[in-house]
C-alpha atoms as a PDB file:
ATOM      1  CA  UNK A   1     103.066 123.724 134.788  1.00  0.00           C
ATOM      2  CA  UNK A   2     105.572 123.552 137.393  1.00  0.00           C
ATOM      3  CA  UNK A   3     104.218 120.058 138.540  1.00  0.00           C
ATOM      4  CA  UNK A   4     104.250 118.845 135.289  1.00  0.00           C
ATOM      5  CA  UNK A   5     108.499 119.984 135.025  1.00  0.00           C
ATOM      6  CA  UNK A   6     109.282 118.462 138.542  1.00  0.00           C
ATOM      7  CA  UNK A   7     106.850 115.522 139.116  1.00  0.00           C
ATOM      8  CA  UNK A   8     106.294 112.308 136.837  1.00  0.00           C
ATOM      9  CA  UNK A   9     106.067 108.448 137.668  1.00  0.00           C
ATOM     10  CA  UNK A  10     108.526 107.588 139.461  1.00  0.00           C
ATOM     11  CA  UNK A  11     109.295 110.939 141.400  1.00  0.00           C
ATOM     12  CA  UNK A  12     111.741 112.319 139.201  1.00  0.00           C
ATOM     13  CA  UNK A  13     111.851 115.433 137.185  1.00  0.00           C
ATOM     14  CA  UNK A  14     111.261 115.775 133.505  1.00  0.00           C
ATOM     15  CA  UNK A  15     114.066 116.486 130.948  1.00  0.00           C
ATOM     16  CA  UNK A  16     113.875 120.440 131.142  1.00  0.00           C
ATOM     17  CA  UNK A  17     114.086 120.802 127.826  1.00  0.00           C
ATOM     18  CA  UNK A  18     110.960 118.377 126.057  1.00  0.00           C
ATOM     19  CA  UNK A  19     108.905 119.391 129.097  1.00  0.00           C
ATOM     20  CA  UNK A  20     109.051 122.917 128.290  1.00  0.00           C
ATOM     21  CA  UNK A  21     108.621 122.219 124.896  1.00  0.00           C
ATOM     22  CA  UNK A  22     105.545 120.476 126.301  1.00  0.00           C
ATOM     23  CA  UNK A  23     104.141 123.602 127.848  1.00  0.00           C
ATOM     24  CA  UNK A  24     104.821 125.924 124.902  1.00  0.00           C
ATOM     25  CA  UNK A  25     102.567 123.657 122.565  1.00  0.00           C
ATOM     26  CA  UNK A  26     100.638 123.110 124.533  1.00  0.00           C
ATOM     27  CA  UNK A  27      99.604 126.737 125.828  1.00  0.00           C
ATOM     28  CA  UNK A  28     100.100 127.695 122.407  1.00  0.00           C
ATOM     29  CA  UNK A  29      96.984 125.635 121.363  1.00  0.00           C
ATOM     30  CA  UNK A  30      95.267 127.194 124.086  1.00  0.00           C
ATOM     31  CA  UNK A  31      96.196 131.039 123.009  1.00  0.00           C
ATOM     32  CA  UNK A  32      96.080 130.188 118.990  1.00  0.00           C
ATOM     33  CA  UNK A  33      93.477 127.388 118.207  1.00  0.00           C
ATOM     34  CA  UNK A  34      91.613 127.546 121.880  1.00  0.00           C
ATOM     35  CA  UNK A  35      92.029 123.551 122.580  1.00  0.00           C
ATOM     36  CA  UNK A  36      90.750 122.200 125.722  1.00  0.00           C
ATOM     37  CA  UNK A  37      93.046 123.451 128.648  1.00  0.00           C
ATOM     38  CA  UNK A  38      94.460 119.724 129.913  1.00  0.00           C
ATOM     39  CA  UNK A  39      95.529 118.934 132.902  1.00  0.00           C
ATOM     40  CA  UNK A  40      98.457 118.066 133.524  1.00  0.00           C
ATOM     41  CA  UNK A  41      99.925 119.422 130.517  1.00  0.00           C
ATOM     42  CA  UNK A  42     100.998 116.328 128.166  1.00  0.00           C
ATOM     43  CA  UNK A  43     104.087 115.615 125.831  1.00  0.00           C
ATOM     44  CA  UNK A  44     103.344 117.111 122.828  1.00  0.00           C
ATOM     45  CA  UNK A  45     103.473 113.109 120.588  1.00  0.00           C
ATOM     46  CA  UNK A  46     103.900 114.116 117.044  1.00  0.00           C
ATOM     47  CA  UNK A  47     102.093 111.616 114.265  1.00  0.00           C
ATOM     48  CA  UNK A  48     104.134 108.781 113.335  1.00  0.00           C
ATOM     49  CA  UNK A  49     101.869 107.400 110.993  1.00  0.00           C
ATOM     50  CA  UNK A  50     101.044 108.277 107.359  1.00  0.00           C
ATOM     51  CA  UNK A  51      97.679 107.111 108.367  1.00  0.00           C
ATOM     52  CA  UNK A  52      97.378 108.948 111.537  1.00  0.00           C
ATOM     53  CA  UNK A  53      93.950 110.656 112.278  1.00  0.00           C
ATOM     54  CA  UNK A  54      95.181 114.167 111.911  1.00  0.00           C
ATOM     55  CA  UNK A  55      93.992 117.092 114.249  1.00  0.00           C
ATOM     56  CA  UNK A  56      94.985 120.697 113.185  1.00  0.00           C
ATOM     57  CA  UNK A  57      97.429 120.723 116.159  1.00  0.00           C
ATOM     58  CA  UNK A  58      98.887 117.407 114.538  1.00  0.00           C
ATOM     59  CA  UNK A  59      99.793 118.574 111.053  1.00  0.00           C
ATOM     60  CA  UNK A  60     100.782 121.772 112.406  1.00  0.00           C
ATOM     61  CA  UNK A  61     102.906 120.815 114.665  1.00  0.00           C
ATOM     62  CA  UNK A  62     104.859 117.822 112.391  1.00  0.00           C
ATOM     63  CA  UNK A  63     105.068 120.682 109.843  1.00  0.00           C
ATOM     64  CA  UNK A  64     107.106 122.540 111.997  1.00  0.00           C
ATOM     65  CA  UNK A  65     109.004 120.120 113.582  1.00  0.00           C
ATOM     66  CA  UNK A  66     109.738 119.405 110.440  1.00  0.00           C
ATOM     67  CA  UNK A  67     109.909 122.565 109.122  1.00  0.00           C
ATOM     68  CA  UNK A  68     113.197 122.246 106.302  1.00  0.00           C
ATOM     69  CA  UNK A  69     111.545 119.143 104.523  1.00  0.00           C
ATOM     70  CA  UNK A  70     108.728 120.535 104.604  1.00  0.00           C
ATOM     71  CA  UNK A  71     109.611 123.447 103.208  1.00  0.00           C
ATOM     72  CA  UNK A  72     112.113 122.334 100.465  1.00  0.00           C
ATOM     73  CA  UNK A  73     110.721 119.006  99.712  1.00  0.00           C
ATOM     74  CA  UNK A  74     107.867 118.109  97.544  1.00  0.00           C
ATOM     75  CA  UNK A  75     104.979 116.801  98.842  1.00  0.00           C
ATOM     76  CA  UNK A  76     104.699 114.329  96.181  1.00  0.00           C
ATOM     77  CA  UNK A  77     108.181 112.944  96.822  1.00  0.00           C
ATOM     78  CA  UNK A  78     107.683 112.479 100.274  1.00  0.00           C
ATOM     79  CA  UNK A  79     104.593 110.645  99.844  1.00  0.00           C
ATOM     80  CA  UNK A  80     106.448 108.391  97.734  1.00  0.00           C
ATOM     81  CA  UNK A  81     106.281 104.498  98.965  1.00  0.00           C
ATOM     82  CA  UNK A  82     110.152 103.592  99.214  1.00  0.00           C
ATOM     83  CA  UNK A  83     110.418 107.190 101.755  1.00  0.00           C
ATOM     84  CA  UNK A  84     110.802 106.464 105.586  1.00  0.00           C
ATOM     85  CA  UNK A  85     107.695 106.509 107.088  1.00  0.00           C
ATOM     86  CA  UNK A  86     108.433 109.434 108.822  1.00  0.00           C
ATOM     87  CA  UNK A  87     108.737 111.230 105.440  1.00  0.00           C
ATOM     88  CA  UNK A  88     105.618 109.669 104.352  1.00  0.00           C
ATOM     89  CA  UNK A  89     103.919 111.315 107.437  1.00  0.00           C
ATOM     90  CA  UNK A  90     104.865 114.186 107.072  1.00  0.00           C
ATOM     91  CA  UNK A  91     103.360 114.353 103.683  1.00  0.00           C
ATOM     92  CA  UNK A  92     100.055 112.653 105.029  1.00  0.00           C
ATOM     93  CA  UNK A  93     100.192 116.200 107.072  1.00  0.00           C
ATOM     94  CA  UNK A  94     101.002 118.827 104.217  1.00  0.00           C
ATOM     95  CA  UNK A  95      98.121 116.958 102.299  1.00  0.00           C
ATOM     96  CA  UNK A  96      95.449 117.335 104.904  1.00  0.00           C
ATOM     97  CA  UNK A  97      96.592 120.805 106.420  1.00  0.00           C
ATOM     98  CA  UNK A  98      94.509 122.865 103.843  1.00  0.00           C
ATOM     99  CA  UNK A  99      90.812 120.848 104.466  1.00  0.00           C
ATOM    100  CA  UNK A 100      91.532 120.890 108.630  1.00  0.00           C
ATOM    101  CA  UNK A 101      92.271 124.479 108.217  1.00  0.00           C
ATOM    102  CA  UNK A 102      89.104 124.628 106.592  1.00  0.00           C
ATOM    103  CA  UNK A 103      87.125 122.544 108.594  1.00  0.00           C
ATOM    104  CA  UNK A 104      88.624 124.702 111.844  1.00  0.00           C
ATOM    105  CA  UNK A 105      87.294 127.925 110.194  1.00  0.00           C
ATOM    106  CA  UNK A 106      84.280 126.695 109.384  1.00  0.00           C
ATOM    107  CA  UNK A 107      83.764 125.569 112.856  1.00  0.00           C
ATOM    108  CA  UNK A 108      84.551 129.234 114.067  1.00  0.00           C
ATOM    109  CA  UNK A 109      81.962 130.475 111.973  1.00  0.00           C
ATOM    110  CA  UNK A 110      79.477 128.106 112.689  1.00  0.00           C
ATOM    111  CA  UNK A 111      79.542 129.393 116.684  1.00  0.00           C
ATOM    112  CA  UNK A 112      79.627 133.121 115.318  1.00  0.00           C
ATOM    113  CA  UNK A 113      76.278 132.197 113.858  1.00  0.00           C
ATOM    114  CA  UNK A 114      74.529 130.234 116.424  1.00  0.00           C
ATOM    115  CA  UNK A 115      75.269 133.457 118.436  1.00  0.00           C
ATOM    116  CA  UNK A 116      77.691 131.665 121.367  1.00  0.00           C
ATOM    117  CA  UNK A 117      80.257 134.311 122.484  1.00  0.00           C
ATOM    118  CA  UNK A 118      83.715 134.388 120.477  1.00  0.00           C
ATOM    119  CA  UNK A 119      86.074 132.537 122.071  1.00  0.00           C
ATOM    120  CA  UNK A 120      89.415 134.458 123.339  1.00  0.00           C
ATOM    121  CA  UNK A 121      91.915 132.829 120.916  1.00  0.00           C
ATOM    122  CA  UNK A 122      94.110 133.924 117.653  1.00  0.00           C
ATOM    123  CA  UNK A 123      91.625 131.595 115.089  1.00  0.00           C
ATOM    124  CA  UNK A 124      88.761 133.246 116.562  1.00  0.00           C
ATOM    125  CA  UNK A 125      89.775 136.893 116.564  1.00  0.00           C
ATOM    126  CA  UNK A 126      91.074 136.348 112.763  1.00  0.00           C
ATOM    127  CA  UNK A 127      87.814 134.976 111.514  1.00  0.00           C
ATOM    128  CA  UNK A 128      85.727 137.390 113.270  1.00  0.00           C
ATOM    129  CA  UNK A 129      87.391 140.501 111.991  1.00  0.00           C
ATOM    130  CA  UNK A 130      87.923 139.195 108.503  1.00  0.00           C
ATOM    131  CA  UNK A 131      84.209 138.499 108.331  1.00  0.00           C
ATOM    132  CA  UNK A 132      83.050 141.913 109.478  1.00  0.00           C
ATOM    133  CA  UNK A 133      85.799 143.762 106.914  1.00  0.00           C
ATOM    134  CA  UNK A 134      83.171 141.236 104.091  1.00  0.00           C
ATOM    135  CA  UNK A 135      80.494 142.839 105.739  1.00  0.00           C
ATOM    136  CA  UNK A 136      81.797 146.256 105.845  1.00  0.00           C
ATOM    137  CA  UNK A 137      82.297 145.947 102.043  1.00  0.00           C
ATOM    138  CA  UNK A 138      79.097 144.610 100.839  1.00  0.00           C
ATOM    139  CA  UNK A 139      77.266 146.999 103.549  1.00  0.00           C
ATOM    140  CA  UNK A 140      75.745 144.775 105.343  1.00  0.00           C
ATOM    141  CA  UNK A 141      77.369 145.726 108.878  1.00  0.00           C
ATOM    142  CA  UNK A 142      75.001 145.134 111.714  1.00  0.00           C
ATOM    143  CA  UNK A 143      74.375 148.119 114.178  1.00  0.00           C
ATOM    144  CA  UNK A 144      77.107 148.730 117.374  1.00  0.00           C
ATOM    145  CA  UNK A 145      79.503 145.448 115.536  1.00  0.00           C
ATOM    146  CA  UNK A 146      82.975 147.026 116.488  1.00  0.00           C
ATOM    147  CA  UNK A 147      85.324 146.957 113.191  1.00  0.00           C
ATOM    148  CA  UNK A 148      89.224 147.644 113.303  1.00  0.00           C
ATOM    149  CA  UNK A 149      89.260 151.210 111.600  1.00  0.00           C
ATOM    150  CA  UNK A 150      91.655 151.354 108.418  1.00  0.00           C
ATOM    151  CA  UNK A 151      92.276 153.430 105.651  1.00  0.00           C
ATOM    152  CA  UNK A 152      90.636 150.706 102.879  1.00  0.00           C
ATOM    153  CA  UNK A 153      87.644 148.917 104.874  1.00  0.00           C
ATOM    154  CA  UNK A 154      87.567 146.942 101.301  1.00  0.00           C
ATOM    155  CA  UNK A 155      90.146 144.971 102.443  1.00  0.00           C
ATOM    156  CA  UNK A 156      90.123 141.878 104.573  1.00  0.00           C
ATOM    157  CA  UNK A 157      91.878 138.704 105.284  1.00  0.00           C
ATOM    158  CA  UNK A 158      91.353 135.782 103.043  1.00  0.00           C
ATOM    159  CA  UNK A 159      90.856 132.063 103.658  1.00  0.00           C
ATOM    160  CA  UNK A 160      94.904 131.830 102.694  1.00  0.00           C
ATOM    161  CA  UNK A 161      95.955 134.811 104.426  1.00  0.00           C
ATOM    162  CA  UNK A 162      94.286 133.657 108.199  1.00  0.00           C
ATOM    163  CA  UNK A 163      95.635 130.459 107.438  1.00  0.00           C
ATOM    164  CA  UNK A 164      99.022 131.846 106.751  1.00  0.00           C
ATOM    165  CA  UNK A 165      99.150 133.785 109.574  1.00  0.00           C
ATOM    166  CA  UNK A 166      97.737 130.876 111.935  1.00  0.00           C
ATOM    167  CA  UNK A 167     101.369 128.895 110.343  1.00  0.00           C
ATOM    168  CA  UNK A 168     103.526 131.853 111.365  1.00  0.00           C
ATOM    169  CA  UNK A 169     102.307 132.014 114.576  1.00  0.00           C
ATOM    170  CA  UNK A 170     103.243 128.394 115.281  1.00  0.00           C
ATOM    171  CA  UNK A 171     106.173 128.531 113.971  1.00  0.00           C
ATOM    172  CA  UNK A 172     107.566 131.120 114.566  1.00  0.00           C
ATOM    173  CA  UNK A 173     105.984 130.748 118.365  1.00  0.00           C
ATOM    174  CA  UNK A 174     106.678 127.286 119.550  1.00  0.00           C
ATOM    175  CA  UNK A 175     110.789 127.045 118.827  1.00  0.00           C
ATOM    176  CA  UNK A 176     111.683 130.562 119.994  1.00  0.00           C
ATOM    177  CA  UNK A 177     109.479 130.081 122.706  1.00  0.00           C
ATOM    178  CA  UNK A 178     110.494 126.343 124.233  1.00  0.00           C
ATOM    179  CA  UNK A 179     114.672 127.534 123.456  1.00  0.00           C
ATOM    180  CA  UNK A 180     114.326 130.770 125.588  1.00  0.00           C
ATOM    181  CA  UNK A 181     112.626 128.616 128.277  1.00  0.00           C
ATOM    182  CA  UNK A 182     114.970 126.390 128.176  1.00  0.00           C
ATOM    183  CA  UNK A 183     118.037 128.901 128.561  1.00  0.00           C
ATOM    184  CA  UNK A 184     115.936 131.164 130.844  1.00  0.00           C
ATOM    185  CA  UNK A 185     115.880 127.928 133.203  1.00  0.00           C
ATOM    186  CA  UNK A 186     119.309 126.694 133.064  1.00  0.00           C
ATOM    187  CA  UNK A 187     120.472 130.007 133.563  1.00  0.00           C
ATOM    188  CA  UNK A 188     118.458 129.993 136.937  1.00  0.00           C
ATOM    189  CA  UNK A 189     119.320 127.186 138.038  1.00  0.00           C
ATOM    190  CA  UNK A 190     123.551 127.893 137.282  1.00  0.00           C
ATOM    191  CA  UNK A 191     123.034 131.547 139.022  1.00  0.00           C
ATOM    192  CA  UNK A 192     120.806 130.807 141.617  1.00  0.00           C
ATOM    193  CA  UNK A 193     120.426 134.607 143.419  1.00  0.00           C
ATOM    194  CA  UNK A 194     118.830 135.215 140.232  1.00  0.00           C
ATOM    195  CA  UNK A 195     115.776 133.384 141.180  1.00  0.00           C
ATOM    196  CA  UNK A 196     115.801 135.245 144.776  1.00  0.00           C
ATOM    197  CA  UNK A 197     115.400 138.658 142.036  1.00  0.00           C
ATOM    198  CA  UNK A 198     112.952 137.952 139.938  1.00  0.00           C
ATOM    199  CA  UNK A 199     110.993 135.842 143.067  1.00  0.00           C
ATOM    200  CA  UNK A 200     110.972 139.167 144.825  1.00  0.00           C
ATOM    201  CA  UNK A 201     109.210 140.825 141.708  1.00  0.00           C
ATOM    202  CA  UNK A 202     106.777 138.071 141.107  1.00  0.00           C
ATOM    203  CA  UNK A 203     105.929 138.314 145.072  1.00  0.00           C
ATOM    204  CA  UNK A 204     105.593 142.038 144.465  1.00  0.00           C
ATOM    205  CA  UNK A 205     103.607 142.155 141.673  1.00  0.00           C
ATOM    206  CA  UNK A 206     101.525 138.776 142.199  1.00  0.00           C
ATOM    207  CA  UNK A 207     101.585 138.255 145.652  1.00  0.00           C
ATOM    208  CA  UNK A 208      98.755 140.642 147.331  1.00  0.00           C
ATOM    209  CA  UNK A 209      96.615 139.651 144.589  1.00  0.00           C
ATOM    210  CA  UNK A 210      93.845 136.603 144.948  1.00  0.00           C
ATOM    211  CA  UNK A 211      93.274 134.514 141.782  1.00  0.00           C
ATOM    212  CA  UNK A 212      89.767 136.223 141.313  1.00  0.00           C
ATOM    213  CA  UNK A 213      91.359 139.916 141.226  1.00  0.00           C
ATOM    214  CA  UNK A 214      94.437 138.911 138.916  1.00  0.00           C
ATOM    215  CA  UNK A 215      94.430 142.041 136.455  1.00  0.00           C
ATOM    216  CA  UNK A 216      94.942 141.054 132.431  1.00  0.00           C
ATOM    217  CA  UNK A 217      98.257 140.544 130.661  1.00  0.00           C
ATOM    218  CA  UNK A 218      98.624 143.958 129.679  1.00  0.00           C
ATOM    219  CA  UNK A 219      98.419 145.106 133.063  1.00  0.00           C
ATOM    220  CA  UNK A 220     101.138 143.075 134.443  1.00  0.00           C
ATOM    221  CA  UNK A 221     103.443 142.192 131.630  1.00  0.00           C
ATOM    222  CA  UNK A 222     104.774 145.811 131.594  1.00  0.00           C
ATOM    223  CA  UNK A 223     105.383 145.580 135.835  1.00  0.00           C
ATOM    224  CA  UNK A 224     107.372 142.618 135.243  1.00  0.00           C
ATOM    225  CA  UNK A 225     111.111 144.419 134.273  1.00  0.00           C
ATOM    226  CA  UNK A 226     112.985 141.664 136.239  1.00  0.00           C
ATOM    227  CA  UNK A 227     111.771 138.483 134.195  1.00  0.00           C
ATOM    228  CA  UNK A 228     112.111 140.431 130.930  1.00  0.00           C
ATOM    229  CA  UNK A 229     115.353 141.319 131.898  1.00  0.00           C
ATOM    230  CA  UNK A 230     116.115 137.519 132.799  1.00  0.00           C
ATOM    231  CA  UNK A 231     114.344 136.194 129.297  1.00  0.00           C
ATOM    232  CA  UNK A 232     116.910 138.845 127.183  1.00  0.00           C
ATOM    233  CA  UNK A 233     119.944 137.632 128.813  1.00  0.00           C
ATOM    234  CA  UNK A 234     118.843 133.634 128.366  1.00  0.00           C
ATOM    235  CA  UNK A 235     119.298 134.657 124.325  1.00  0.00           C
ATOM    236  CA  UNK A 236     121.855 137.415 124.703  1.00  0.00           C
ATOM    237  CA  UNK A 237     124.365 136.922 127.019  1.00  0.00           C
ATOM    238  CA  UNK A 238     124.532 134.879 130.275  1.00  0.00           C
ATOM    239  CA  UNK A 239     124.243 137.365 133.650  1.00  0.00           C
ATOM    240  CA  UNK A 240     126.747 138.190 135.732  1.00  0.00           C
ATOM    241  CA  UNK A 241     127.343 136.988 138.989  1.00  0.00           C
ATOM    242  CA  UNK A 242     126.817 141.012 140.392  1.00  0.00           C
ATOM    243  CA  UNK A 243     123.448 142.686 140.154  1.00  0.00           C
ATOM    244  CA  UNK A 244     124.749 144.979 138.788  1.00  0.00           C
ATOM    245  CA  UNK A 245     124.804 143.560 135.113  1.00  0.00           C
ATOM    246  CA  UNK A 246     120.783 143.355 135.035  1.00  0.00           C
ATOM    247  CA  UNK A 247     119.498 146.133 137.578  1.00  0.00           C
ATOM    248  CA  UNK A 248     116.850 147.947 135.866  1.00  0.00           C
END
């Protein structure tokens, strides 16, 4: 990631702020819809096209760009021929969101069945428990499968609710995420003894580790008081120039 920020043709940085919104969607696939990990990370290239071949990630992602017109809008007006294409596209993606979500689910379920391991991402997790909560209420649970204990085991997610919940997540994800990035970095690079701080953390939590031993997210995250300290004050208030204002 950090080659990506400070290395492209020609041997100059990137604009901070579209290559971090770069990383977030891109990572974000990773976490949410488990896409391919590329390297290097690539400029996230929205559709421009109402006859773009649409991924998931596509339509997704224009739909959130996008996210007022989409929103307020009709679909069938913005599919309408005198509209900007870039109107027009965006309806292209509101019209096929609904069969890729489908067609992404499907394709979850079809490696639950062929008895592959579930992949570590959002989509996965969703389908997976919402499938064993149908199980759980027709009885057909299979010995030693793990289900989420609740009060009603009748309930479970449905095909609109996962797919509601995948929209959230990228929504409300990729924004908040790329803008406190963004902050987060100018901020460190206007208060530079900052980044002597939270490198001495990093160094103290990271450094005696090798890449094999690296312990989960939940083990670290909570270790890591500096950097959450730094990400608050990139969407609070701007740190002082004294330690004092962000000593933990």
């Amino acid at each position: 990631m950090a080659e990506f920020v400070l290395k492209q043709p020609g041997g100059q940085s990137r604009d901070s702020i579209k290559a971090l919104r770069a990383i977030a969607i891109n990572v974000l696939g990773q976490v949410a819809y488990g896409l391919s990990n590329r390297k290097p990370f690539i400029p996230m290239e929205l559709p421009q096209d109402p006859e773009s071949n649409f991924s998931y990630v596509d339509a997704i992602s224009l739909c959130t760009e996008l996210l007022i017109f989409a929103a307020l809008v009709p679909n069938w007006f913005l599919s309408l021929s005198f509209m900007p294409k870039v109107a027009r596209t965006l309806g292209a993606a509101l019209r096929n969101l609904p069969s890729l979500t489908r067609d992404m689910l499907n394709q979850e379920r079809v490696r639950a069945a062929s008895g592959l391991d579930p992949r570590d991402n959002l989509v996965s997790m969703l389908v997976r428990l919402s499938d064993q909560e149908k199980s759980q209420a027709q009885g057909k649970v299979k010995p030693n499968v793990t289900v989420l204990p609740s009060h009603d085991r009748t309930q479970f997610l449905t095909e609109d609710e996962i797919a509601g919940n995948m929209f959230v997540f990228t929504a409300a994800g990729f924004d908040t995420t790329a803008n406190t990035l963004a902050y987060a970095v100018t901020l460190l690079a206007a208060y530079p003894q900052w980044q002597v701080w939270v490198h001495e953390e990093v160094d103290h939590v990271l450094g005696v580790l090798s890449e094999s031993k690296v312990p989960g997210y939940n083990i670290i995250y909570p270790k890591l008081g500096r950097c959450l300290a730094l990400m608050v004050s990139s969407f609070v208030v701007p740190p002082t120039t004294t330690r004092t204002g962000l000593k933990l």
